[in-house]
PDB file of N, CA and C in Angstrom:
ATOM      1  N   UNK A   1      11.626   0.245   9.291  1.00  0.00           N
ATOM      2  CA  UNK A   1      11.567   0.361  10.742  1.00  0.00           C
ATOM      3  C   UNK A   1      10.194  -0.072  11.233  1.00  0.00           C
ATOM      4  N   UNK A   2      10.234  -1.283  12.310  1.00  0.00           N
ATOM      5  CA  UNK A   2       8.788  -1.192  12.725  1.00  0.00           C
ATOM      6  C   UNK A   2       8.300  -0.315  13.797  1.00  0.00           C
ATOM      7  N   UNK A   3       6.991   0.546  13.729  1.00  0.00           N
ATOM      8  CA  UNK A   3       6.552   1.574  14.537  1.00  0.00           C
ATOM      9  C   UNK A   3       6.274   0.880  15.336  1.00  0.00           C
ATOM     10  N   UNK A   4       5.123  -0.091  15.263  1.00  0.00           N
ATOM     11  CA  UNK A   4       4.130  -0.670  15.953  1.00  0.00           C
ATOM     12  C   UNK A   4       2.967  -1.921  15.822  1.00  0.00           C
ATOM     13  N   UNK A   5       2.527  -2.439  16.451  1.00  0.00           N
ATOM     14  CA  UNK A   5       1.998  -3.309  16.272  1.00  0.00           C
ATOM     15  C   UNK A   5       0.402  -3.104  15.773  1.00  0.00           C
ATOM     16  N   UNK A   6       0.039  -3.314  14.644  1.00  0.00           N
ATOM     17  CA  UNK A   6      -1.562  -3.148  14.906  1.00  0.00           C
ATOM     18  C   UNK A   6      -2.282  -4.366  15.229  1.00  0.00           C
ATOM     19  N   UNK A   7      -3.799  -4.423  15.463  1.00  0.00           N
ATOM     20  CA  UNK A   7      -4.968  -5.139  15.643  1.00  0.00           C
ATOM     21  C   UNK A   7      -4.295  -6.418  15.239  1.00  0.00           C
ATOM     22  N   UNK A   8      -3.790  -6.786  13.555  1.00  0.00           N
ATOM     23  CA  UNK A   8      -3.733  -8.278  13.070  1.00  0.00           C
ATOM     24  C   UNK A   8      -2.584  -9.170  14.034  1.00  0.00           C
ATOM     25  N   UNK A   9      -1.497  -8.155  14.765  1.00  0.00           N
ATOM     26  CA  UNK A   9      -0.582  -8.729  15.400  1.00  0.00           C
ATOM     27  C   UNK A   9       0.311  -8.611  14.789  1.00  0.00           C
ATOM     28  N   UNK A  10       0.579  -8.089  13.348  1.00  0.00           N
ATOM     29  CA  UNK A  10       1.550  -8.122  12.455  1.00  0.00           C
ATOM     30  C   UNK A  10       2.544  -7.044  12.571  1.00  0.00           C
ATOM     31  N   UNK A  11       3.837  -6.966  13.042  1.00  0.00           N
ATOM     32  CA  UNK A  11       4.553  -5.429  13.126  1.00  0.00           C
ATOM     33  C   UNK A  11       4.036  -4.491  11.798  1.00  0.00           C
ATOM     34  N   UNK A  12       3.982  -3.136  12.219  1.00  0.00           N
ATOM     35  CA  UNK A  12       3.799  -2.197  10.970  1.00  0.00           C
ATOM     36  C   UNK A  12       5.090  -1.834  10.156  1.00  0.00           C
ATOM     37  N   UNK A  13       4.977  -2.001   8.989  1.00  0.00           N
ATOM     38  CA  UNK A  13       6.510  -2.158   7.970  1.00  0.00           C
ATOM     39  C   UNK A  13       6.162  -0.771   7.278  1.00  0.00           C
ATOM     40  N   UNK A  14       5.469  -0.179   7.156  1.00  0.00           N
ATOM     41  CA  UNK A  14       5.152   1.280   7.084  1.00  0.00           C
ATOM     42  C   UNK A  14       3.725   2.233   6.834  1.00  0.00           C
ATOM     43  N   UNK A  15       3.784   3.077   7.039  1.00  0.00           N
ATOM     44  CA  UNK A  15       2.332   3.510   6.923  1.00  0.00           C
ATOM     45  C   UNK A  15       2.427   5.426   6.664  1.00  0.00           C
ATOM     46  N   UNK A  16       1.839   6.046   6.311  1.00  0.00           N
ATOM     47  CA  UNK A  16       1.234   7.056   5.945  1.00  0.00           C
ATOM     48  C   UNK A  16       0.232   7.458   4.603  1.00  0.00           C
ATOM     49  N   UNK A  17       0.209   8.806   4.370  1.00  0.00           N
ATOM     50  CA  UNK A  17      -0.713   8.714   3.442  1.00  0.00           C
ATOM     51  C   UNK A  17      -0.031   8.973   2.084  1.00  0.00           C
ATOM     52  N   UNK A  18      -1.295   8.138   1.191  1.00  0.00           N
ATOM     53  CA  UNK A  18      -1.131   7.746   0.056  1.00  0.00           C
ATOM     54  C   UNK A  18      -2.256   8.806  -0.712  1.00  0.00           C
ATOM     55  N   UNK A  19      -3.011   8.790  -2.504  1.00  0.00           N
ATOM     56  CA  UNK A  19      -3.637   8.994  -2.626  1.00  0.00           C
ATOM     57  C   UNK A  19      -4.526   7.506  -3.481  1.00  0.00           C
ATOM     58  N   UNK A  20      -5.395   7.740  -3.403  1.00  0.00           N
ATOM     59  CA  UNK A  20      -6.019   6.449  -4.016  1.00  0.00           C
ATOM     60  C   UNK A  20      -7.383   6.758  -4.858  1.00  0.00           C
ATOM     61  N   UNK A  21      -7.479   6.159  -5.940  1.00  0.00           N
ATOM     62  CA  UNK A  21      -8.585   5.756  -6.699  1.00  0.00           C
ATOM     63  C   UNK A  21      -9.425   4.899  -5.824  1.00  0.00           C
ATOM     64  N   UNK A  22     -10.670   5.568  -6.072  1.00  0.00           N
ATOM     65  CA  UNK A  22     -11.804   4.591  -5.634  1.00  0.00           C
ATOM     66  C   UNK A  22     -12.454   3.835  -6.742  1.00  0.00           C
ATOM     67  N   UNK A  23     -13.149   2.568  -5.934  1.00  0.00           N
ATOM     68  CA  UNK A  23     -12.918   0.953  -6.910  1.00  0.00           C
ATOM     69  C   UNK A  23     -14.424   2.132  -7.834  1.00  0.00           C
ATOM     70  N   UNK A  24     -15.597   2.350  -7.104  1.00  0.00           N
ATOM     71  CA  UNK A  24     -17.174   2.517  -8.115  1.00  0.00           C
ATOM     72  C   UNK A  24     -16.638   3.525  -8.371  1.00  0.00           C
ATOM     73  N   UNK A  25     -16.566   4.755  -8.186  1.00  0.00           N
ATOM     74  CA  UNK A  25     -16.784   6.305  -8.316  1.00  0.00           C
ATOM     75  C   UNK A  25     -14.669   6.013  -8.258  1.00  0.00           C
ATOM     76  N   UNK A  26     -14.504   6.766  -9.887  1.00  0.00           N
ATOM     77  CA  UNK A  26     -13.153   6.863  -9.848  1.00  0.00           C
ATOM     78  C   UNK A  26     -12.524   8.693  -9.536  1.00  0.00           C
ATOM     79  N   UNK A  27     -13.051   8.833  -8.322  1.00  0.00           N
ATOM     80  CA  UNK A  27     -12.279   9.795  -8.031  1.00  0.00           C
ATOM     81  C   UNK A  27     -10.886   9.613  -6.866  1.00  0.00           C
ATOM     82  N   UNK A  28     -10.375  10.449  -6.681  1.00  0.00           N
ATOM     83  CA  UNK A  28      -8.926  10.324  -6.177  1.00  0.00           C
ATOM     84  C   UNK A  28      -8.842  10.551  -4.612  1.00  0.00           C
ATOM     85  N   UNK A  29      -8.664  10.231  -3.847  1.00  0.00           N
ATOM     86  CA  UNK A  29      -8.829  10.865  -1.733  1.00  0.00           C
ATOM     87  C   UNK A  29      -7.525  10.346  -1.359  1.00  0.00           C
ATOM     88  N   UNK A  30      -7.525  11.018  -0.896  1.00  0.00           N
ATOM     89  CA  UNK A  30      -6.229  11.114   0.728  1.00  0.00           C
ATOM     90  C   UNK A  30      -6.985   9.839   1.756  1.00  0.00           C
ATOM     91  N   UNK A  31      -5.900   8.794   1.571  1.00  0.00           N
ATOM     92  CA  UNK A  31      -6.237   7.834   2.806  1.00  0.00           C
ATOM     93  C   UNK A  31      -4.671   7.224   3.297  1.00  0.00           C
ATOM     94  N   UNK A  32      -5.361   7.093   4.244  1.00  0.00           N
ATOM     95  CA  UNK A  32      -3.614   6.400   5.667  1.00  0.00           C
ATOM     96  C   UNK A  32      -3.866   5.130   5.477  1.00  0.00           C
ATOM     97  N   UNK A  33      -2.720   4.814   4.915  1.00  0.00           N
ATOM     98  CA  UNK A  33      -2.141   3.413   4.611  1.00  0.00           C
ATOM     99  C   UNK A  33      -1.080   3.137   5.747  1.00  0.00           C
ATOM    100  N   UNK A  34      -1.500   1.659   5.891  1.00  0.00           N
ATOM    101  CA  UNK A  34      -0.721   0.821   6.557  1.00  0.00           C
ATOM    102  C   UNK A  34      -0.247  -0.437   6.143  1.00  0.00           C
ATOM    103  N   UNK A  35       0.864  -0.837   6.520  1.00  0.00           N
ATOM    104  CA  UNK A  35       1.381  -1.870   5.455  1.00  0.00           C
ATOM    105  C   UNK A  35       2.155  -2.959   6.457  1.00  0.00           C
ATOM    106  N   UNK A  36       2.026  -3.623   6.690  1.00  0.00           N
ATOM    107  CA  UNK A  36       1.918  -5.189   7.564  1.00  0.00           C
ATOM    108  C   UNK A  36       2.685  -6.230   6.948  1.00  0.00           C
ATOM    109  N   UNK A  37       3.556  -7.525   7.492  1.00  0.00           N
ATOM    110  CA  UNK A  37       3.964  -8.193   6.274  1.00  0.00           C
ATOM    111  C   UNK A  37       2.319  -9.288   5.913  1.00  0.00           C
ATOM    112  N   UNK A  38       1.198  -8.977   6.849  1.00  0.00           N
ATOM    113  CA  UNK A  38      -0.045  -9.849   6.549  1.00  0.00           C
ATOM    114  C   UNK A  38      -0.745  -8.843   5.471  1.00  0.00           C
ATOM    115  N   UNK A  39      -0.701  -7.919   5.570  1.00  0.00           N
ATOM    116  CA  UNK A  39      -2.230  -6.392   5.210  1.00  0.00           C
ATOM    117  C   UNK A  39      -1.661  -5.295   4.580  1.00  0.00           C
ATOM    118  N   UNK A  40      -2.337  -4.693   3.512  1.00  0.00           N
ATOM    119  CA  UNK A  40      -2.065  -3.519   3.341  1.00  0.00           C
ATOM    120  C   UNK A  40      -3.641  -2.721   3.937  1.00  0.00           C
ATOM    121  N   UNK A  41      -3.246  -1.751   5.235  1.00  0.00           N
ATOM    122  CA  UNK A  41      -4.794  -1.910   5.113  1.00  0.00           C
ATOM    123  C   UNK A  41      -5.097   0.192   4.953  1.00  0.00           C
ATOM    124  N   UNK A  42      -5.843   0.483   4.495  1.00  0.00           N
ATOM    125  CA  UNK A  42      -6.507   1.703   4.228  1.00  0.00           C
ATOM    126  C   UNK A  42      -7.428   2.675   4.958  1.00  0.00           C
ATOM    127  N   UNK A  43      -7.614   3.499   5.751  1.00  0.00           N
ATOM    128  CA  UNK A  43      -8.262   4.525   6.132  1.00  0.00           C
ATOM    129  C   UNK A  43      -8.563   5.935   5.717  1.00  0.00           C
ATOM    130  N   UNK A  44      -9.775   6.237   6.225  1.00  0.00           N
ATOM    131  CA  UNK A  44      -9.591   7.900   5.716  1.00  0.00           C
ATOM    132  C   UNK A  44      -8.868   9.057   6.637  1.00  0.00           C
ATOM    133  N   UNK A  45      -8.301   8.629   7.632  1.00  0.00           N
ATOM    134  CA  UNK A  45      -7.186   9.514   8.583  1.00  0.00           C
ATOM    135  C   UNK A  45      -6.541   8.390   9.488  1.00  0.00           C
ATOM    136  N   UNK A  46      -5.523   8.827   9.661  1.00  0.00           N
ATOM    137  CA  UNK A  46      -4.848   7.995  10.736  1.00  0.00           C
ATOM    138  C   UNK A  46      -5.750   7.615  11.981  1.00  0.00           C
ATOM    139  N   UNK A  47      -5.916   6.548  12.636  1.00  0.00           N
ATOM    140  CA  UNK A  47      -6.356   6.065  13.803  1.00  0.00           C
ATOM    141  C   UNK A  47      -8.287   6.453  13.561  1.00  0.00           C
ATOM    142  N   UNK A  48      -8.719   6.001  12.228  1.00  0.00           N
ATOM    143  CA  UNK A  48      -9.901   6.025  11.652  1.00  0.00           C
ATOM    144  C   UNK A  48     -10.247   4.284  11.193  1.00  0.00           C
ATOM    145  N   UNK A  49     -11.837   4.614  11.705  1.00  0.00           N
ATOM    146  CA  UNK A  49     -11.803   2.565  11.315  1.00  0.00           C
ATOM    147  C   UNK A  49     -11.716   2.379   9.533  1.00  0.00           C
ATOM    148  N   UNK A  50     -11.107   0.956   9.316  1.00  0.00           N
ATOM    149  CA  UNK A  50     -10.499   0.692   8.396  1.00  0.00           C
ATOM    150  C   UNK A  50     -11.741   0.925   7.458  1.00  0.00           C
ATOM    151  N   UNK A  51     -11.141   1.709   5.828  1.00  0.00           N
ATOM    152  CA  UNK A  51     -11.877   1.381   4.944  1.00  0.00           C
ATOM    153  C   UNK A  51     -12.027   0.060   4.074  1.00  0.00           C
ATOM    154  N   UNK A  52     -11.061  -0.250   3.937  1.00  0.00           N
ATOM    155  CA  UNK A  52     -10.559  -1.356   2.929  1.00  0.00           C
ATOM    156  C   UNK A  52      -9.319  -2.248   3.488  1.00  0.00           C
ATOM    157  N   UNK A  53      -8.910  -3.687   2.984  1.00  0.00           N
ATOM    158  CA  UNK A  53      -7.855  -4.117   3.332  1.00  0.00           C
ATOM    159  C   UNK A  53      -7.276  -4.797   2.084  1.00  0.00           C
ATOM    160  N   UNK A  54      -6.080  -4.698   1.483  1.00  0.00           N
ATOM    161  CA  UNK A  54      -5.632  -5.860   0.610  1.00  0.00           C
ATOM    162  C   UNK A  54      -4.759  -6.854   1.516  1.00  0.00           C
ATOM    163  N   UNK A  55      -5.342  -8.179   1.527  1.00  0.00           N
ATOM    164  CA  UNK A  55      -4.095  -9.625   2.120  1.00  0.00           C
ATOM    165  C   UNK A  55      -2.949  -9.021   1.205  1.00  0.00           C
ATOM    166  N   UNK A  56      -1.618  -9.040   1.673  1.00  0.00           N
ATOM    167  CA  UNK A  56      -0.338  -9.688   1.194  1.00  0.00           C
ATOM    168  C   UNK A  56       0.019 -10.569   0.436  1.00  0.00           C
ATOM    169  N   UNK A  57      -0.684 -11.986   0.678  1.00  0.00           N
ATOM    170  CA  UNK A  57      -1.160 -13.193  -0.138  1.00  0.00           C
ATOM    171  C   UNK A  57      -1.822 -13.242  -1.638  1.00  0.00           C
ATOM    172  N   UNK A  58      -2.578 -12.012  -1.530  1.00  0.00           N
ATOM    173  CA  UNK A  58      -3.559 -11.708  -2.840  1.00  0.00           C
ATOM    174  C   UNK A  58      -2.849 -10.874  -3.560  1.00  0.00           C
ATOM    175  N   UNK A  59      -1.828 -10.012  -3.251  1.00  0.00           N
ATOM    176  CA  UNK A  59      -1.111  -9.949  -3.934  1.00  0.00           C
ATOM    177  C   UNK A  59      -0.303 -10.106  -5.226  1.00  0.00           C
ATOM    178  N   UNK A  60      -0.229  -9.622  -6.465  1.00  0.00           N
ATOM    179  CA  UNK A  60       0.737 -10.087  -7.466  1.00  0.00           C
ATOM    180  C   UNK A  60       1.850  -9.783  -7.614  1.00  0.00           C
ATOM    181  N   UNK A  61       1.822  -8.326  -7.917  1.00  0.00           N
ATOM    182  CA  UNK A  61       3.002  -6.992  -8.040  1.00  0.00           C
ATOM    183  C   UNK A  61       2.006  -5.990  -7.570  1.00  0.00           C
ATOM    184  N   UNK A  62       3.609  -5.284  -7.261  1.00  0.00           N
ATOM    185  CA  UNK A  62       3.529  -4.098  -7.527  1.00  0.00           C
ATOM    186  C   UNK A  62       4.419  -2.872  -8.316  1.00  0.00           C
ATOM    187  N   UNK A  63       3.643  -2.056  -9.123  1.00  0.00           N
ATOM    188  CA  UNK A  63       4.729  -1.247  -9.975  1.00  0.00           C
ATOM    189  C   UNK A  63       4.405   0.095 -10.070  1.00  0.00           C
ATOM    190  N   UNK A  64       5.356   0.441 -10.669  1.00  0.00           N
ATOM    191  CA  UNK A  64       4.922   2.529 -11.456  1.00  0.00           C
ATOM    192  C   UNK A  64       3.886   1.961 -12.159  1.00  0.00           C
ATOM    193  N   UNK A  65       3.379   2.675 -12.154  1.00  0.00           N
ATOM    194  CA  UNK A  65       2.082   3.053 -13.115  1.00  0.00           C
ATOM    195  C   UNK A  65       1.842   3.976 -14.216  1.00  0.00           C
ATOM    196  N   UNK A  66       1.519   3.367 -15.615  1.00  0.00           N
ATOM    197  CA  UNK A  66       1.898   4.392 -16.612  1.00  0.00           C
ATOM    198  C   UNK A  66       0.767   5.110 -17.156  1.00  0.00           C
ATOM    199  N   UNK A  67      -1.059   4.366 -16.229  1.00  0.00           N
ATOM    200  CA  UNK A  67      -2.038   4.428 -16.885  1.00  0.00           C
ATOM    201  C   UNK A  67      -2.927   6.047 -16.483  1.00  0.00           C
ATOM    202  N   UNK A  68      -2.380   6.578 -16.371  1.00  0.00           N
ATOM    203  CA  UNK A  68      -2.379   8.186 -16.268  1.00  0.00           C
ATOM    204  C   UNK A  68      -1.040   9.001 -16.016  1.00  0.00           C
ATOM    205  N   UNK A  69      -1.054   9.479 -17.324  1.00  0.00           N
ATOM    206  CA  UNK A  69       0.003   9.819 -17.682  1.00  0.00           C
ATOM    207  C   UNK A  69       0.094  11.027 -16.835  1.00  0.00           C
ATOM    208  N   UNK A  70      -0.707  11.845 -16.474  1.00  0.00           N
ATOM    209  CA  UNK A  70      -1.030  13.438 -15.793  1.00  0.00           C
ATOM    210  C   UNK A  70      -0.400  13.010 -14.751  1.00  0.00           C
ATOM    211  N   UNK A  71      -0.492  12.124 -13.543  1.00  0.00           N
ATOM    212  CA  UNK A  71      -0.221  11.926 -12.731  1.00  0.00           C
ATOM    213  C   UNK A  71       1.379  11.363 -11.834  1.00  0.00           C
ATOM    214  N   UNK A  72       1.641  12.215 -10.814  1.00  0.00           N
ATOM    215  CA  UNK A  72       3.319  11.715 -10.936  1.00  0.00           C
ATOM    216  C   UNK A  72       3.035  10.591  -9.699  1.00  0.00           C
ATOM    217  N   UNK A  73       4.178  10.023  -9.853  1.00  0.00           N
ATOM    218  CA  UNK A  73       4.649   9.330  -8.430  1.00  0.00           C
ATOM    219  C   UNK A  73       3.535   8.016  -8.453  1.00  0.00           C
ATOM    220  N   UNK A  74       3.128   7.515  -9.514  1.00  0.00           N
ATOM    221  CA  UNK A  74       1.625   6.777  -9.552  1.00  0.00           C
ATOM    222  C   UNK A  74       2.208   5.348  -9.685  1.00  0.00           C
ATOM    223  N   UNK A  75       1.561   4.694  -8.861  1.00  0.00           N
ATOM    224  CA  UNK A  75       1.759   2.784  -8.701  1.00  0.00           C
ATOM    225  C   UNK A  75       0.592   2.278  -8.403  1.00  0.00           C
ATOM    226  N   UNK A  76       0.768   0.847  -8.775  1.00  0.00           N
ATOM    227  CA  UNK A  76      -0.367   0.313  -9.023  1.00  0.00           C
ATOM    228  C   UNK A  76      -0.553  -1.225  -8.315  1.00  0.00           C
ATOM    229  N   UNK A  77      -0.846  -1.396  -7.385  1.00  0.00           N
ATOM    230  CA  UNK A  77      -0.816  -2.842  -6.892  1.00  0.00           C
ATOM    231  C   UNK A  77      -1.856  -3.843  -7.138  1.00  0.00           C
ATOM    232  N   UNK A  78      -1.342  -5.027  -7.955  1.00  0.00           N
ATOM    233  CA  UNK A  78      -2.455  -5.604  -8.708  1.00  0.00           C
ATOM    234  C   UNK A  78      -2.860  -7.263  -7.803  1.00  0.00           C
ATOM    235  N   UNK A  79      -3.701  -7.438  -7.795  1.00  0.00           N
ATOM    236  CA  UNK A  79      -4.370  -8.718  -7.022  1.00  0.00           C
ATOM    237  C   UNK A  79      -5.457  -9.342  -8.260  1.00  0.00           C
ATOM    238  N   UNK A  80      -5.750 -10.491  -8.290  1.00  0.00           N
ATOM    239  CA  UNK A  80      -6.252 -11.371  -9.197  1.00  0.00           C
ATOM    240  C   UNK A  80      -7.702 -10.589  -9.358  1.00  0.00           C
ATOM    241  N   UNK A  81      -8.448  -9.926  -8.623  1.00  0.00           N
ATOM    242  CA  UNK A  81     -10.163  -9.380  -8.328  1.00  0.00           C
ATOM    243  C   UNK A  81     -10.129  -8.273  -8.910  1.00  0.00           C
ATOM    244  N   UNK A  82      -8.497  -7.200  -8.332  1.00  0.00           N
ATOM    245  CA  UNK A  82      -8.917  -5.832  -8.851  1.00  0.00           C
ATOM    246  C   UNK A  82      -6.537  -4.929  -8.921  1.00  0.00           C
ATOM    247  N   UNK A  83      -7.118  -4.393  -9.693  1.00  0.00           N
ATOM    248  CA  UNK A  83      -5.677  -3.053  -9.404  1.00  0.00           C
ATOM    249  C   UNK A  83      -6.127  -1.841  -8.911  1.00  0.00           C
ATOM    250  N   UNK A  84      -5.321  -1.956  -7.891  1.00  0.00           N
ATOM    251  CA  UNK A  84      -5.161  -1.028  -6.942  1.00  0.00           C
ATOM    252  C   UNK A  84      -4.646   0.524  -7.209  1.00  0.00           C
ATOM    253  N   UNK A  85      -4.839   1.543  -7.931  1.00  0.00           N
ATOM    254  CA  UNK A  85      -3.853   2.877  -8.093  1.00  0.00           C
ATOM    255  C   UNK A  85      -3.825   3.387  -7.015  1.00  0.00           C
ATOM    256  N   UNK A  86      -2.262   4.000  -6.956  1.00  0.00           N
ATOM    257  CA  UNK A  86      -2.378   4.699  -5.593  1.00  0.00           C
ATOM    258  C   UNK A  86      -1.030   5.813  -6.015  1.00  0.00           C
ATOM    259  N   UNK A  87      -1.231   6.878  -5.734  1.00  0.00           N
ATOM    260  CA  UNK A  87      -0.171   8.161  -5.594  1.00  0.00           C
ATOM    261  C   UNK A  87       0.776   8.348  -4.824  1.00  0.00           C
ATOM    262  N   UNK A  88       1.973   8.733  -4.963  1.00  0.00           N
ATOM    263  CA  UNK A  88       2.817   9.120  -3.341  1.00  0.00           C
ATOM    264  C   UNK A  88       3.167  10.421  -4.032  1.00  0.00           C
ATOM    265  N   UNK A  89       3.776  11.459  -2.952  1.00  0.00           N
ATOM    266  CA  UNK A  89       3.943  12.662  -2.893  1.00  0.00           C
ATOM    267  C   UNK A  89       5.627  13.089  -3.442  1.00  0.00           C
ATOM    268  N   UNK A  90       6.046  12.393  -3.925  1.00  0.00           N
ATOM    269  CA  UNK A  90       7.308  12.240  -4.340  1.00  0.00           C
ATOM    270  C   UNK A  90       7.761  10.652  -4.593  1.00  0.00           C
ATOM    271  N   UNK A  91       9.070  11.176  -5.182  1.00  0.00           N
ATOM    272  CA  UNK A  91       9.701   9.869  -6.035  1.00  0.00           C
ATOM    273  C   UNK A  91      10.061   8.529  -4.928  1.00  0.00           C
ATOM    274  N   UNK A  92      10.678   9.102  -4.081  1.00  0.00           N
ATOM    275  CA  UNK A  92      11.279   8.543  -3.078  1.00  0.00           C
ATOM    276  C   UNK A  92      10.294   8.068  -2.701  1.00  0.00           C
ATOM    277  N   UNK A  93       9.032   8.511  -2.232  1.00  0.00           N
ATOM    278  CA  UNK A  93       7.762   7.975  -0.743  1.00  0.00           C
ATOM    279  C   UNK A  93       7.010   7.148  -2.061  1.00  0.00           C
ATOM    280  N   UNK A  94       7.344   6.830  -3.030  1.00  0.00           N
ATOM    281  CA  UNK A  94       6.616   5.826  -4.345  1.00  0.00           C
ATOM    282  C   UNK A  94       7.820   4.354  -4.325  1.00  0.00           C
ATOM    283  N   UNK A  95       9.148   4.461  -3.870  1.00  0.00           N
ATOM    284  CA  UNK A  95       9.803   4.303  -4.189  1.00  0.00           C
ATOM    285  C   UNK A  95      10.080   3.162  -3.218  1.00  0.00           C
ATOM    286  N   UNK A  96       9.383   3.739  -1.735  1.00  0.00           N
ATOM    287  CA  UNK A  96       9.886   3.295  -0.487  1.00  0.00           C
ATOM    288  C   UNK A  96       8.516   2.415  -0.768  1.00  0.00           C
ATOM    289  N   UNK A  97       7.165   2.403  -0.553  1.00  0.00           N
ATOM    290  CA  UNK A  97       6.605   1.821  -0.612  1.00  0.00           C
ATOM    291  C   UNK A  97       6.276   0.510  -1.723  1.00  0.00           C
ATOM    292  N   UNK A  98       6.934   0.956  -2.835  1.00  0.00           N
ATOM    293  CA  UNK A  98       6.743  -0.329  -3.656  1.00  0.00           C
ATOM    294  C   UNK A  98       7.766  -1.253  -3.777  1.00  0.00           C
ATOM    295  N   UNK A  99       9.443  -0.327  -3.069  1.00  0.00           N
ATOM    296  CA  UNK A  99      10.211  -1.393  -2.324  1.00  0.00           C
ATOM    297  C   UNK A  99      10.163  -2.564  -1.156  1.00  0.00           C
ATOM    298  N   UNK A 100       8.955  -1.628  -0.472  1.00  0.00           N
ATOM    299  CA  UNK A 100       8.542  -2.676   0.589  1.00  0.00           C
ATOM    300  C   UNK A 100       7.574  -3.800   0.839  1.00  0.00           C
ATOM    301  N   UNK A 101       6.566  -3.369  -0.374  1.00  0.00           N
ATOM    302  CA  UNK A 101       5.434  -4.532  -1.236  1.00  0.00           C
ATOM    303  C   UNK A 101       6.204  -5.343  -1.507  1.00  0.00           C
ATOM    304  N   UNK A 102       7.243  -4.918  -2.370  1.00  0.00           N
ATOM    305  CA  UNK A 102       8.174  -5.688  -3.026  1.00  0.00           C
ATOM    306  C   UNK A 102       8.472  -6.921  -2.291  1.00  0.00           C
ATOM    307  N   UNK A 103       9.419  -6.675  -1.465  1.00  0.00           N
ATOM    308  CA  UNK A 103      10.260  -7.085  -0.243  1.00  0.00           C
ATOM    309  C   UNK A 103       9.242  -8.018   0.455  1.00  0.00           C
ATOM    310  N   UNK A 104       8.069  -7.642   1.122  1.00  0.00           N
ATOM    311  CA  UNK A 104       7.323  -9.056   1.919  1.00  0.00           C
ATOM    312  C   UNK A 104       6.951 -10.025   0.696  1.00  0.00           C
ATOM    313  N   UNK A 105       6.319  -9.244  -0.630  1.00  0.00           N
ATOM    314  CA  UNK A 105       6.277 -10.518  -1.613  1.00  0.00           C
ATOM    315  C   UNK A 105       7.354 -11.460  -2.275  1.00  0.00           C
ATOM    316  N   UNK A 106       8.638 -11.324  -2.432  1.00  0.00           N
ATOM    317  CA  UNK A 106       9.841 -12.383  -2.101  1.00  0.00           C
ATOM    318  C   UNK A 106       9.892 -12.468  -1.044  1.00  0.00           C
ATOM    319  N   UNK A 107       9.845 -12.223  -0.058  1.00  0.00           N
ATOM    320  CA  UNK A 107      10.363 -12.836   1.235  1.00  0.00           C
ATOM    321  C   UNK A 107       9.401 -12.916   2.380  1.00  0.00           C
ATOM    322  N   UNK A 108       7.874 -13.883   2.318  1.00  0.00           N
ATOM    323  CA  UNK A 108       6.995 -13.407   2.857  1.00  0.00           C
ATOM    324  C   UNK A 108       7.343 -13.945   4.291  1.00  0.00           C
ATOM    325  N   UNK A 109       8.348 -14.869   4.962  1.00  0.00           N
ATOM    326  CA  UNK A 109       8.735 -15.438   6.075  1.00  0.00           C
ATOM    327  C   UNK A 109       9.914 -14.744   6.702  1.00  0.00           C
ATOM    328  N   UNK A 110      10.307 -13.719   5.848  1.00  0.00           N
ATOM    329  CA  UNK A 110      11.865 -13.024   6.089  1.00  0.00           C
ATOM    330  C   UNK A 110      10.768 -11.504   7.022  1.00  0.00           C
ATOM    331  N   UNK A 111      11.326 -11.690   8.224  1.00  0.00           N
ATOM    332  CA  UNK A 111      11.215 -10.446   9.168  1.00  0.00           C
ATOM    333  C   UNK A 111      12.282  -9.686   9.569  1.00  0.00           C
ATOM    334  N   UNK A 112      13.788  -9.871   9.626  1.00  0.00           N
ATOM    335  CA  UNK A 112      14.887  -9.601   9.681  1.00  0.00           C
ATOM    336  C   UNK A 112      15.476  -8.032   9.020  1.00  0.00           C
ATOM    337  N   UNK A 113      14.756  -8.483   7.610  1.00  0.00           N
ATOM    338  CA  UNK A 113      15.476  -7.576   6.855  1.00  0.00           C
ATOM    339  C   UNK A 113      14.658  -5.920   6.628  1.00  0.00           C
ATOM    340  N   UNK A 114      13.338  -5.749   7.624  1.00  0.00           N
ATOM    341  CA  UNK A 114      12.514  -4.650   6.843  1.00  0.00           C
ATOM    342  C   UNK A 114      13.379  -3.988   8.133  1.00  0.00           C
TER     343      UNK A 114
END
């Protein structure tokens, strides 16, 4: 469903919070993700200026993640520079989001179907 439009012009294809590894200091935070068919982009609360952005384009995959085993619901979105870990709060909200990575990376011209 698109909510809304952000800043890039791109409809929003979904957004809430995730948990995420940080790239220097590998500890774990609560940040609001937004997901664009251009941006995945990152904050530390909703309607907070952006921390981080991954292009769509830079993109490779995205998958479950097996590289902490302690951890549930864990995926990993990988780009040529760096992999991305990131948490969801259940099976489903891991499920929905790496269906929808999924989805703009085959079909990065297809707007129809999110």
């Amino acid at each position: 469903a698109v909510v809304s439009t952000q800043s890039t012009g791109s409809p929003i294809v979904r957004e809430g919070y995730l948990i995420k590894q940080g790239n220097m200091v590998k500890n774990w935070r609560r940040r609001w993700f937004t997901l664009s068919r251009s941006y995945l982009i990152y904050r530390e609360e909703e309607g907070t200026p952006t921390k981080g952005q991954i292009r769509m384009c830079d993109i490779k995959l995205t998958r479950r993640s097996e590289r902490y085993p302690d951890k549930r619901f864990l995926f990993e979105v990988i780009t040529s520079k760096r992999t991305y870990y990131m948490m969801a709060s259940s099976q489903d909200e891991m499920d929905g989001w790496t269906d929808a990575i999924s989805h703009i990376l085959k079909n990065p011209s297809d707007t129809s179907s999110l």
